[in-house]
N, C-alpha and C. Protein backbone atom coordinates (compact mmCIF):
# COMPACT_ATOMS: atom_id res chain seq x y z
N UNK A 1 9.45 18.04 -15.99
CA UNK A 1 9.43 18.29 -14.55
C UNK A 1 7.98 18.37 -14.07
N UNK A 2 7.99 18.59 -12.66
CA UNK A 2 6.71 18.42 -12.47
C UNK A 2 5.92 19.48 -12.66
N UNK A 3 6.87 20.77 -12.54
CA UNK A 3 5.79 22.04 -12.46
C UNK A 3 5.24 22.33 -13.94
N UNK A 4 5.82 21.38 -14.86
CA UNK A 4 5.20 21.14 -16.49
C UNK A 4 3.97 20.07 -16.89
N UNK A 5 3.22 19.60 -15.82
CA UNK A 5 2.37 18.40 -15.77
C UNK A 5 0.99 19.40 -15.34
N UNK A 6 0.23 19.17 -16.24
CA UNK A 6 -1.19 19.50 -15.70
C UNK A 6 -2.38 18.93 -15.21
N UNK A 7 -2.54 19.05 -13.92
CA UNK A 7 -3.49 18.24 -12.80
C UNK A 7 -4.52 19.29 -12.94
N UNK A 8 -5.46 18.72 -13.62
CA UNK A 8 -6.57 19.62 -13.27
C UNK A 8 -7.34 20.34 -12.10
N UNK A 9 -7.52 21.43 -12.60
CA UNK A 9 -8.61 22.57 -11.54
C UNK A 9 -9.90 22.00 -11.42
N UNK A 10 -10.06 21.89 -10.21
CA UNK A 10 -9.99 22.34 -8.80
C UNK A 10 -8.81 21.56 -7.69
N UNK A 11 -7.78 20.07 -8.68
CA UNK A 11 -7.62 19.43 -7.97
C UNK A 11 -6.05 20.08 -7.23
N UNK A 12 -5.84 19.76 -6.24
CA UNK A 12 -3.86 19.85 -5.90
C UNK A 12 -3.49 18.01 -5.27
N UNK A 13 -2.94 17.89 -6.36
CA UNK A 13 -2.40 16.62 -6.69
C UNK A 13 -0.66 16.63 -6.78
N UNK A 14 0.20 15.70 -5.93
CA UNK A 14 1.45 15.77 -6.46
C UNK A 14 1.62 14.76 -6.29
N UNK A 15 2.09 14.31 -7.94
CA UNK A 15 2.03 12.69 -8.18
C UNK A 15 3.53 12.54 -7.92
N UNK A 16 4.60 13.88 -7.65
CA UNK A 16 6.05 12.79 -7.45
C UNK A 16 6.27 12.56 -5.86
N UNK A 17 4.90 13.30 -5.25
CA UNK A 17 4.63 12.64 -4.00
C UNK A 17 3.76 11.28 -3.34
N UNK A 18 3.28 11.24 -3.97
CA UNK A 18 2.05 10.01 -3.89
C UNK A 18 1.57 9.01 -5.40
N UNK A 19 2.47 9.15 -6.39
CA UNK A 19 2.07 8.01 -7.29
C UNK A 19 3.45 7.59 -7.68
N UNK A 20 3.54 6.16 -7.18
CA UNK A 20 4.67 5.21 -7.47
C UNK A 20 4.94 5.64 -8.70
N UNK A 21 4.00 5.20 -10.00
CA UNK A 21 4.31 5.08 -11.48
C UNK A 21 4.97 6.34 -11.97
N UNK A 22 4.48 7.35 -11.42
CA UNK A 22 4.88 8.75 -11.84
C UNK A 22 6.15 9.17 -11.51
N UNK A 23 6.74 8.73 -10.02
CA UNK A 23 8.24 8.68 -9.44
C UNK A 23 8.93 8.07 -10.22
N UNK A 24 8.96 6.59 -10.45
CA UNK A 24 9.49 5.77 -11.34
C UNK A 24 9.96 6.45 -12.66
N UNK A 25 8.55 7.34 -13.39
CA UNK A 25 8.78 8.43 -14.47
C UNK A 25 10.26 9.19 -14.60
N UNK A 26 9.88 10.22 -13.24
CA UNK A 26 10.49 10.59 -13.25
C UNK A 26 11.95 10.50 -12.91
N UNK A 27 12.18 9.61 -12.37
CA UNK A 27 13.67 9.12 -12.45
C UNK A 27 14.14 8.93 -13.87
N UNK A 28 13.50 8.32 -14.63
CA UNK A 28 13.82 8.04 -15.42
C UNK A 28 13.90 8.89 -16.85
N UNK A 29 12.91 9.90 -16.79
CA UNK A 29 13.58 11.18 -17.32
C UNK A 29 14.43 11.70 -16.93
N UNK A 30 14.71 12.30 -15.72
CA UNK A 30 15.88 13.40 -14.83
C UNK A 30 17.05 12.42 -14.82
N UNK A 31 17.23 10.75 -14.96
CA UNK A 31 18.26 10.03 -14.84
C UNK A 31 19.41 11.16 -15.89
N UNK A 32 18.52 10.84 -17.19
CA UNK A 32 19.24 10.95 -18.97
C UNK A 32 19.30 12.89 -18.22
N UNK A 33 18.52 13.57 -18.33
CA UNK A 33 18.50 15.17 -18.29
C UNK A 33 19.38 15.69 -17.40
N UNK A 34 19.84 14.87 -15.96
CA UNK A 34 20.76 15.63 -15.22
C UNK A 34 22.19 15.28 -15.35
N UNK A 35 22.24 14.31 -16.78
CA UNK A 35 23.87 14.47 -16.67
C UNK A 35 23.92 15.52 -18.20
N UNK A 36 23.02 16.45 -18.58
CA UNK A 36 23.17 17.52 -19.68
C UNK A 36 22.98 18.91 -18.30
N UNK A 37 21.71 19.21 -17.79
CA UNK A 37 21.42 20.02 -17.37
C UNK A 37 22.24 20.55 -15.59
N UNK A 38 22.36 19.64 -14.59
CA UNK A 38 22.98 19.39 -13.57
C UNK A 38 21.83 19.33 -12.93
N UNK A 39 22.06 19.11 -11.61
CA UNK A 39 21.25 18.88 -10.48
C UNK A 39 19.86 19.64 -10.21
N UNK A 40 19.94 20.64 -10.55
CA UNK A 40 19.20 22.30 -9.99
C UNK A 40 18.02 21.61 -9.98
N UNK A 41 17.01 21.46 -11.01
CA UNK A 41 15.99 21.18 -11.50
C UNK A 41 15.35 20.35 -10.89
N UNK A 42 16.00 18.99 -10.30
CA UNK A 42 15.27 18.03 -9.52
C UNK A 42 15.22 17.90 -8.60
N UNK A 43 16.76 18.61 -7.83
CA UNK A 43 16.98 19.22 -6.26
C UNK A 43 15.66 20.37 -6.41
N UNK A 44 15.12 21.01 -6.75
CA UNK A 44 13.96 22.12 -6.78
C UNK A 44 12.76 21.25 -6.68
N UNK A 45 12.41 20.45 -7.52
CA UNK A 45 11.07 19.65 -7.57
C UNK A 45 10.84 18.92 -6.26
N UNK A 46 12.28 18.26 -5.88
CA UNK A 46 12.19 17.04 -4.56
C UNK A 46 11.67 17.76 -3.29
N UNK A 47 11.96 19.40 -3.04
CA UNK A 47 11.88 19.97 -1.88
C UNK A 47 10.07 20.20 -1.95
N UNK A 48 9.41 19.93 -2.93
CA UNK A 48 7.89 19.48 -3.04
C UNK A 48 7.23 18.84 -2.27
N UNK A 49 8.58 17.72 -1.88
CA UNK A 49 7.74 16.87 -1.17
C UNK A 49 7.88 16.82 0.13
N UNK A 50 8.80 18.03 1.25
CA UNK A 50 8.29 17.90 2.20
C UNK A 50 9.05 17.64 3.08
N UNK A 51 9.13 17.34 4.59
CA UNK A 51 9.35 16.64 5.83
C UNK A 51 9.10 15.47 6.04
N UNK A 52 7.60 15.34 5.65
CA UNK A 52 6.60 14.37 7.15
C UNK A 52 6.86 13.05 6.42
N UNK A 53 5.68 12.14 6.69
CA UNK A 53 5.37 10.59 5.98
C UNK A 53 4.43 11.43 5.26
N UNK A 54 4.48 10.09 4.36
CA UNK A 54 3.03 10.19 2.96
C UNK A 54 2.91 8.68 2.67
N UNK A 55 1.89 8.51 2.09
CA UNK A 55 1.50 7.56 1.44
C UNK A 55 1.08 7.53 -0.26
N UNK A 56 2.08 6.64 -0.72
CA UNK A 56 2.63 6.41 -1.99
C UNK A 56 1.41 5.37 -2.78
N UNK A 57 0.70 5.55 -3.63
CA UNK A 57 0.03 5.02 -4.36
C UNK A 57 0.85 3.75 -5.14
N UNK A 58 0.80 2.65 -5.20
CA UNK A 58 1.34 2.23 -6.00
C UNK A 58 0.17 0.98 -7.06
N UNK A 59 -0.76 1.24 -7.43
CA UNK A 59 -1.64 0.67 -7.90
C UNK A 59 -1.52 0.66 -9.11
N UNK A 60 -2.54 0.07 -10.06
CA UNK A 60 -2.85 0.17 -11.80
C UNK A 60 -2.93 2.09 -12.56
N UNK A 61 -3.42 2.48 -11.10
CA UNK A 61 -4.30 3.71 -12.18
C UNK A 61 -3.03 5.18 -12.38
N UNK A 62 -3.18 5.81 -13.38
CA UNK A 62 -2.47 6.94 -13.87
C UNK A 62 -2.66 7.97 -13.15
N UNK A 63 -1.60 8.69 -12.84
CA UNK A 63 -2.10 10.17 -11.93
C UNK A 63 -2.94 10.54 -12.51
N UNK A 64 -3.14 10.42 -14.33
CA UNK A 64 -4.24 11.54 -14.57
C UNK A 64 -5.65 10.66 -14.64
N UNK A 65 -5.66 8.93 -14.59
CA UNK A 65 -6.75 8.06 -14.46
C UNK A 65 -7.39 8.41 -12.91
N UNK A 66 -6.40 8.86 -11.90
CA UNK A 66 -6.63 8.90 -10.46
C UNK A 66 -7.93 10.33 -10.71
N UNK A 67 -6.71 11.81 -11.27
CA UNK A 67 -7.62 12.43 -11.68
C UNK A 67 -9.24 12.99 -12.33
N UNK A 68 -8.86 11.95 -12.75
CA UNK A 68 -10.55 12.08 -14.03
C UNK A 68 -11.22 11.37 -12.71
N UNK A 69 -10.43 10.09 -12.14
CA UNK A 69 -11.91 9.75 -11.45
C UNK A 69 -12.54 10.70 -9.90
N UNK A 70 -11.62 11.46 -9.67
CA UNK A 70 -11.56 12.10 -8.66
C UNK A 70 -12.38 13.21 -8.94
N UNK A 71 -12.45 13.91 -10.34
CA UNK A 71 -13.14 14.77 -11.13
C UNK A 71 -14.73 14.78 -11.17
N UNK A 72 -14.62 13.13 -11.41
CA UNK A 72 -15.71 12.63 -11.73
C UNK A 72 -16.92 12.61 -10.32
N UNK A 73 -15.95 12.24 -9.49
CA UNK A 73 -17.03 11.81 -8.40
C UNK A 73 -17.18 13.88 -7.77
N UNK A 74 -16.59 14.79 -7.89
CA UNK A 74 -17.06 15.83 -7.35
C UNK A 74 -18.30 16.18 -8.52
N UNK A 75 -18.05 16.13 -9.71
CA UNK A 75 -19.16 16.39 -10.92
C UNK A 75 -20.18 15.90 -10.50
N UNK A 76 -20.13 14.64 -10.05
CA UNK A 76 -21.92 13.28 -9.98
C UNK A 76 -22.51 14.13 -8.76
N UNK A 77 -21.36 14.35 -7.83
CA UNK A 77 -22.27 14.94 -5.90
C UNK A 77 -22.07 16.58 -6.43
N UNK A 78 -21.44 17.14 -7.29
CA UNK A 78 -22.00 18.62 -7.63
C UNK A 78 -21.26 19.05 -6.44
N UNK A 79 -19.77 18.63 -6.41
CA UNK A 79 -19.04 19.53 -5.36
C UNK A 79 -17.56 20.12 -5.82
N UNK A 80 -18.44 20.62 -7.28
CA UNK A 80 -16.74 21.49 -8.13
C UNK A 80 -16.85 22.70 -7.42
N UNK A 81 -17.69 23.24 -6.69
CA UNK A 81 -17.59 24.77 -6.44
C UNK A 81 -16.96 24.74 -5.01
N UNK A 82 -15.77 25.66 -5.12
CA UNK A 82 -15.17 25.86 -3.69
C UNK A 82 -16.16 26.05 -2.43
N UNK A 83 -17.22 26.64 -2.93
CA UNK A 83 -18.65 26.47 -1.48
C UNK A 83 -18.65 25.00 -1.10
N UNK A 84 -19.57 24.77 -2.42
CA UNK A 84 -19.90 23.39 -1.87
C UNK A 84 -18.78 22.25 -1.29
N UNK A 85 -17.76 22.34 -2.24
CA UNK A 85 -16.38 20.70 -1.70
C UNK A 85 -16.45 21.78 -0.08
N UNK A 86 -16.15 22.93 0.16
CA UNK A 86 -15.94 23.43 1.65
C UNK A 86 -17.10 23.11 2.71
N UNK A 87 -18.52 23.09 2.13
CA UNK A 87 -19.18 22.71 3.03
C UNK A 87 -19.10 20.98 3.41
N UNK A 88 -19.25 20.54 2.04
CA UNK A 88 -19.16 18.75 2.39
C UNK A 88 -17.71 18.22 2.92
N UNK A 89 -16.63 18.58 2.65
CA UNK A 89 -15.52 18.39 3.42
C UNK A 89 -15.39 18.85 4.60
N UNK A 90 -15.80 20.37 5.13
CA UNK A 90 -15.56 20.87 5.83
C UNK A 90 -13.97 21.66 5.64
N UNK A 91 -13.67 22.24 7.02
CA UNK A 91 -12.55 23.77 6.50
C UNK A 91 -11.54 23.29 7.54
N UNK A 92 -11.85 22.88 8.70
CA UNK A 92 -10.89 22.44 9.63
C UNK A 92 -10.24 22.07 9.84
N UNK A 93 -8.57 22.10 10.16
CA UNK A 93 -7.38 21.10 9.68
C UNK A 93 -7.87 19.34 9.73
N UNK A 94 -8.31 19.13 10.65
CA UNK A 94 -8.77 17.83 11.21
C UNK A 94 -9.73 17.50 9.99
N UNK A 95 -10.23 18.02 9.56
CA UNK A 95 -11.72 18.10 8.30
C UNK A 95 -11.11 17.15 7.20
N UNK A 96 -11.78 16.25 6.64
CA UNK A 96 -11.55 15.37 5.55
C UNK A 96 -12.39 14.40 5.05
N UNK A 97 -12.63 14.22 3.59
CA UNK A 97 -13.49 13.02 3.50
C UNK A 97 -12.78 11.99 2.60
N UNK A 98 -13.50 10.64 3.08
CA UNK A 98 -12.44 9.64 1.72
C UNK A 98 -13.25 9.05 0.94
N UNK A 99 -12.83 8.76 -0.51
CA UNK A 99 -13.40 8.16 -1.26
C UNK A 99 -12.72 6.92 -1.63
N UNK A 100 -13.75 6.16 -2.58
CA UNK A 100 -12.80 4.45 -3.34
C UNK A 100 -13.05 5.30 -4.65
N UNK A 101 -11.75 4.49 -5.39
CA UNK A 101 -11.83 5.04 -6.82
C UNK A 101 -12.24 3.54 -7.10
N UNK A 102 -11.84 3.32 -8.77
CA UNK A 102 -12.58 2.28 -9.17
C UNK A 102 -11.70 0.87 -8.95
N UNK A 103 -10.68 0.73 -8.53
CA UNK A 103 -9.74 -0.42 -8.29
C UNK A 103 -9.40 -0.33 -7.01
N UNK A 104 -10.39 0.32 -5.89
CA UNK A 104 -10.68 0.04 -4.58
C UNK A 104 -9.60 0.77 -3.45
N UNK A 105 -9.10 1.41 -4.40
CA UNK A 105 -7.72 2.45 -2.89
C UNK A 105 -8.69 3.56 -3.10
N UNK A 106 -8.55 3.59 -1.73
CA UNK A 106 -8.79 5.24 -0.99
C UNK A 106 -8.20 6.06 -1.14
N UNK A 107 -8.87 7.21 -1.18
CA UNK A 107 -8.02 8.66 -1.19
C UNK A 107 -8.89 9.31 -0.80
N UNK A 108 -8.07 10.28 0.06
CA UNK A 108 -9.05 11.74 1.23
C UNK A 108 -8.93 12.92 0.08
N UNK A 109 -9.94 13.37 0.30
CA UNK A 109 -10.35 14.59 -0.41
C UNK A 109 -10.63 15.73 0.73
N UNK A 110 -9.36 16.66 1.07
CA UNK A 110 -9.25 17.86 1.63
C UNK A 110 -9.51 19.06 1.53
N UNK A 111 -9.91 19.96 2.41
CA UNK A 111 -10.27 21.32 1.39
C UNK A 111 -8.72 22.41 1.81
N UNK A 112 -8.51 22.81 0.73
CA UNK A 112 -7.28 23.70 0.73
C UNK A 112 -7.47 24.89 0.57
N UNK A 113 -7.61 25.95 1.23
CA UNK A 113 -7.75 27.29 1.16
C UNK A 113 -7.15 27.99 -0.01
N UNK A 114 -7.31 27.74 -1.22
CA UNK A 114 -6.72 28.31 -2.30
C UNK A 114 -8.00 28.39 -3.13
N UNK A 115 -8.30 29.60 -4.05
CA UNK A 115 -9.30 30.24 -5.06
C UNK A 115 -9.50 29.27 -6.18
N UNK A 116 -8.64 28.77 -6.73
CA UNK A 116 -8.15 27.73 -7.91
C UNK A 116 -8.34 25.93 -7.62
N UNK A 117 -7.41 25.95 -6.51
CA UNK A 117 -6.74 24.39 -6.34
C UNK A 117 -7.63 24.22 -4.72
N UNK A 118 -8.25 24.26 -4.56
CA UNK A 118 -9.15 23.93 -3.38
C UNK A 118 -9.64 22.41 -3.18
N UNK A 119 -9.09 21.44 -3.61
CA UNK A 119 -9.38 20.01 -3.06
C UNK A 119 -8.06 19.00 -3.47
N UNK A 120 -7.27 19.19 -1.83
CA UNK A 120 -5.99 18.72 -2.03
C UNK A 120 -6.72 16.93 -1.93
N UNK A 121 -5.75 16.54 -2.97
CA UNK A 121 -6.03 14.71 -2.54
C UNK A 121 -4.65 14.00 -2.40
N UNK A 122 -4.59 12.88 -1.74
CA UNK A 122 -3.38 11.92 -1.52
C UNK A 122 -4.35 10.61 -1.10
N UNK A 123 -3.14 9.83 -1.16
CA UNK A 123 -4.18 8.08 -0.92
C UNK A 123 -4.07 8.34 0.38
N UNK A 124 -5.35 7.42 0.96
CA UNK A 124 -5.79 7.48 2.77
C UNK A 124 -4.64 6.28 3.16
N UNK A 125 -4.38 6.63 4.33
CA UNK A 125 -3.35 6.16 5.05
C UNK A 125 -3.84 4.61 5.09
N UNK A 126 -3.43 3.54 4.52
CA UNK A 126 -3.73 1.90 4.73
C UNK A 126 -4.71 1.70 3.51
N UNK A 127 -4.33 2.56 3.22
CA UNK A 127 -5.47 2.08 1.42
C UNK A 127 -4.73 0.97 0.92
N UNK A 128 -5.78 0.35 0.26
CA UNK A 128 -5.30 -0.55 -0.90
C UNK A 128 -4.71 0.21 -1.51
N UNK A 129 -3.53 -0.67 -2.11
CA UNK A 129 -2.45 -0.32 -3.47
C UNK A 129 -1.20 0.98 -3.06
N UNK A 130 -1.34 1.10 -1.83
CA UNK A 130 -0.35 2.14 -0.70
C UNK A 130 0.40 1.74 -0.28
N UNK A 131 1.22 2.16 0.25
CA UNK A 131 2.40 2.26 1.18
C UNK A 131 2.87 3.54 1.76
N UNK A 132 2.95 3.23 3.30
CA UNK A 132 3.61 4.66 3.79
C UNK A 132 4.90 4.70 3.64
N UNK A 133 5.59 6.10 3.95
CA UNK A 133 7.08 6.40 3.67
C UNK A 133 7.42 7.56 3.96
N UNK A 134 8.76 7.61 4.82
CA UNK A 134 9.44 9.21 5.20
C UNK A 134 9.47 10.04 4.10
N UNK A 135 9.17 11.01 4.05
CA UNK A 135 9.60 11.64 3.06
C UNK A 135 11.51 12.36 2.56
N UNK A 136 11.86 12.03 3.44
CA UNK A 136 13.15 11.62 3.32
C UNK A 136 14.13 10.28 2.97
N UNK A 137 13.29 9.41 2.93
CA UNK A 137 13.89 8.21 2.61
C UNK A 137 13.04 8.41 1.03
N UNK A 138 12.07 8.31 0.53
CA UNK A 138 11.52 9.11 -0.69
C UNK A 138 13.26 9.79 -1.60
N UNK A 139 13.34 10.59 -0.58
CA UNK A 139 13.94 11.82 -1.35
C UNK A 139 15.56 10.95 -1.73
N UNK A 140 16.21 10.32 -0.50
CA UNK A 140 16.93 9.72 -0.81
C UNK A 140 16.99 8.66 -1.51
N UNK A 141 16.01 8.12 -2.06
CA UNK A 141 16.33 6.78 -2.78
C UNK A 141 16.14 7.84 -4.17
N UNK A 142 15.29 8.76 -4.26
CA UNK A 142 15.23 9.25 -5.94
C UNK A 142 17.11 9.79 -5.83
N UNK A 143 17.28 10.92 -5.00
CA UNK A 143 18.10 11.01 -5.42
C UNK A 143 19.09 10.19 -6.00
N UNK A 144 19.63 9.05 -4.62
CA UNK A 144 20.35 7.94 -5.21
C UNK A 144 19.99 7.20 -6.89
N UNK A 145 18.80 6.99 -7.26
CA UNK A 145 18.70 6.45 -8.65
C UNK A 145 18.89 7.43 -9.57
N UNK A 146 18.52 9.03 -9.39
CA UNK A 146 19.62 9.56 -10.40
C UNK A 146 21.12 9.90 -10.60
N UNK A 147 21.42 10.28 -9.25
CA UNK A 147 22.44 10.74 -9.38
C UNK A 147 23.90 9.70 -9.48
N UNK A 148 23.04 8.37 -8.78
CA UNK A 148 24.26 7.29 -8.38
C UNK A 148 23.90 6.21 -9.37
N UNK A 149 22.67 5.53 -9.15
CA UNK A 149 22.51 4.40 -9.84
C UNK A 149 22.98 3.28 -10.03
N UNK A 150 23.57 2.84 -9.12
CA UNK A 150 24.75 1.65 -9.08
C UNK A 150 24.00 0.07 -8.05
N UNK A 151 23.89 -0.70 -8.83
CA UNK A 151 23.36 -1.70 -8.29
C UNK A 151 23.42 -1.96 -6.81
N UNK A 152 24.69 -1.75 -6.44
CA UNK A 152 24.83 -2.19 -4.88
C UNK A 152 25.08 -0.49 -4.44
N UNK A 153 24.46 -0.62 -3.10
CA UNK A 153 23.85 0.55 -2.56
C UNK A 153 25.03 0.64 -1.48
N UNK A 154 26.25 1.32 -1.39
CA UNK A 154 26.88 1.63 -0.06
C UNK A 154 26.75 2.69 0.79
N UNK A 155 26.89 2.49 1.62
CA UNK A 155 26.83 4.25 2.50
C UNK A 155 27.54 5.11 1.98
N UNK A 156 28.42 4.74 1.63
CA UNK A 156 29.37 6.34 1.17
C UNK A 156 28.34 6.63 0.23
N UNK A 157 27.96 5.81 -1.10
CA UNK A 157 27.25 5.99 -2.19
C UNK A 157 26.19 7.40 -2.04
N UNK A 158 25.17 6.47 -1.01
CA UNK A 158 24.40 6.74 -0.26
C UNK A 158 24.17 8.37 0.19
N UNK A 159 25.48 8.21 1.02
CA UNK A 159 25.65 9.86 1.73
C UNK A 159 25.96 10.92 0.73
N UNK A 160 26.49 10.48 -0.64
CA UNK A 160 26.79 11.79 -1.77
C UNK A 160 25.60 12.11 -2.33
N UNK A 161 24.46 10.88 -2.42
CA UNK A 161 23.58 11.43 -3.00
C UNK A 161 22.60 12.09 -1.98
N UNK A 162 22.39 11.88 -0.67
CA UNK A 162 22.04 12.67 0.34
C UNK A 162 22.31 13.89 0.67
N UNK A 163 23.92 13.98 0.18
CA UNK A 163 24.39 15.47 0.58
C UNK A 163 23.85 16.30 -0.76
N UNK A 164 23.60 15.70 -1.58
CA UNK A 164 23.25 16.52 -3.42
C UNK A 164 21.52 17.50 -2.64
N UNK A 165 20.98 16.59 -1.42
CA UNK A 165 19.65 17.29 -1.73
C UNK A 165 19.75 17.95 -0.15
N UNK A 166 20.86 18.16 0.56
CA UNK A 166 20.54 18.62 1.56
C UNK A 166 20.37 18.19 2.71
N UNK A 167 20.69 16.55 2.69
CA UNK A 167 20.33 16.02 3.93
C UNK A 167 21.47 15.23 4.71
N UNK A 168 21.21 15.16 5.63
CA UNK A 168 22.42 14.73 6.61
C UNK A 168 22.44 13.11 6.42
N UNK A 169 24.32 13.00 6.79
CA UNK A 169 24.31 11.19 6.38
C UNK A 169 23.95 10.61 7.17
N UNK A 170 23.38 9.37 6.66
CA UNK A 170 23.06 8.21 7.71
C UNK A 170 23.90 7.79 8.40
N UNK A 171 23.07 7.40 9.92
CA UNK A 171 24.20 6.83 10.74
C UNK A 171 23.46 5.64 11.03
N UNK A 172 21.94 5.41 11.23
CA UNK A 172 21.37 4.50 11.74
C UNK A 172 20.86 3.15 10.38
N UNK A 173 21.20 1.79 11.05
CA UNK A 173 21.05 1.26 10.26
C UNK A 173 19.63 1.02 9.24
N UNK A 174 18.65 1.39 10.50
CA UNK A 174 17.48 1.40 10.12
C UNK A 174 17.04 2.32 8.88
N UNK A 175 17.60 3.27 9.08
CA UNK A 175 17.13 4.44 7.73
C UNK A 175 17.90 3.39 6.33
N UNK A 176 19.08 3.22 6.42
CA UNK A 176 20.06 2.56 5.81
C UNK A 176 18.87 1.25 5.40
N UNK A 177 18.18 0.63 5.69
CA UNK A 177 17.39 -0.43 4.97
C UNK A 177 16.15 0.02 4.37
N UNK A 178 15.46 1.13 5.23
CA UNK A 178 14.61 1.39 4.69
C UNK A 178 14.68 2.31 3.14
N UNK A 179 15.93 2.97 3.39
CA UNK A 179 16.39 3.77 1.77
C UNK A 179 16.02 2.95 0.82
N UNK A 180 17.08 1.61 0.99
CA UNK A 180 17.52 0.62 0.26
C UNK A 180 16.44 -0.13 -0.45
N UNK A 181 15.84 -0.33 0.53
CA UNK A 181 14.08 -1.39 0.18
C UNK A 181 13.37 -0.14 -0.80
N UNK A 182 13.70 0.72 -0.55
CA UNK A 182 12.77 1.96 -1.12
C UNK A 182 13.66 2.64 -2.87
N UNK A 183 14.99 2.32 -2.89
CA UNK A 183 15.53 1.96 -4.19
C UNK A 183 14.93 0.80 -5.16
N UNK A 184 15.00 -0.71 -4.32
CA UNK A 184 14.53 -1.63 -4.80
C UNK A 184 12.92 -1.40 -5.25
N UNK A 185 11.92 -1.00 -4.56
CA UNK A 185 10.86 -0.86 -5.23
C UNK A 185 10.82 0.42 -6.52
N UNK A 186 11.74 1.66 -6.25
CA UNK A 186 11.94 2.22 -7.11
C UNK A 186 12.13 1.40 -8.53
N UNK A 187 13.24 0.72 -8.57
CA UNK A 187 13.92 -0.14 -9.70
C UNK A 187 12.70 -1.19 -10.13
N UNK A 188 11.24 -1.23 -9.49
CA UNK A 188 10.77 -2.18 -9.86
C UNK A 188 10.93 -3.35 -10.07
């Protein structure tokens, strides 16, 4: 699960929010684990990710390759200390800076009011190797690939695995394609 993955300090990183490869992961562990354990575990992790849109990494590099390099570039500018990333980022909701890692996607480096985890990162909105996405259509396509998994995607299908995490059924067709497209890239 995810709260068993270690993202290094200083960073707050959530790769089953923003790294394709790592989602993919995890489906594919929790597929085999939630027909021993039941639902609990991944219905708990998914509510991680939220309401809003995000933007989904889907590039070459490893959450923890994303990491090291993200590591790396506060080490070279000497901004591991919650002072310093707070002065060069700044503190202000609006406050943010972006960097290129080494295969050219962006990612903002935020300052997060926490003692520990003080430089939240996610890929910048239109980066290379990104894609944006509801975080509900997210939630529904994982759910659907564990809980359903069935090649052809119906609404009823659809709505059981929606109701597993809490969310109301689709009525509009539009959500209904965008799920779907968002299974298919799941399935790779």
């Amino acid at each position: 699960m995810i709260s068993a993955i270690d993202i290094p300090v200083p960073l707050l990183f959530n790769p089953l929010k923003h790294h394709l490869g790592f989602i993919r992961h995890f489906i594919e562990e929790n597929t085999r684990d939630t027909r021993i354990s039941g639902g609990g575990p991944v219905l708990k992790e998914l509510k991680h990710i939220g309401g809003s849109v995000m933007d989904i990494y889907s590039g070459d590099l490893t959450f923890m390759e994303i990491c090291d390099e993200l590591l790396c570039f506060l080490n070279t500018k000497r901004l591991s200390s919650r002072e310093r990333f707070s002065e060069w980022a700044g503190i202000e909701p609006a406050d943010y800076k972006s960097i290129y890692l080494s295969d050219g996607s962006q990612w903002v480096m935020k300052y997060y009011a926490n003692d520990q985890r003080f430089v939240h990162s996610f890929p910048a909105r239109f980066s290379p190797h990104s894609f944006r996405i509801k975080a509900n259509t997210l939630k529904s396509a994982v759910l659907y690939q564990i809980f359903i998994g069935k090649d052809f995607v119906s609404e009823e299908n659809l709505n059981t695995a929606r109701a597993l995490g809490g969310l109301s059924p689709v009525k509009d067709v539009m959500d209904t394609e965008a799920i779907s497209e968002m299974i298919e890239i799941l399935r790779g």
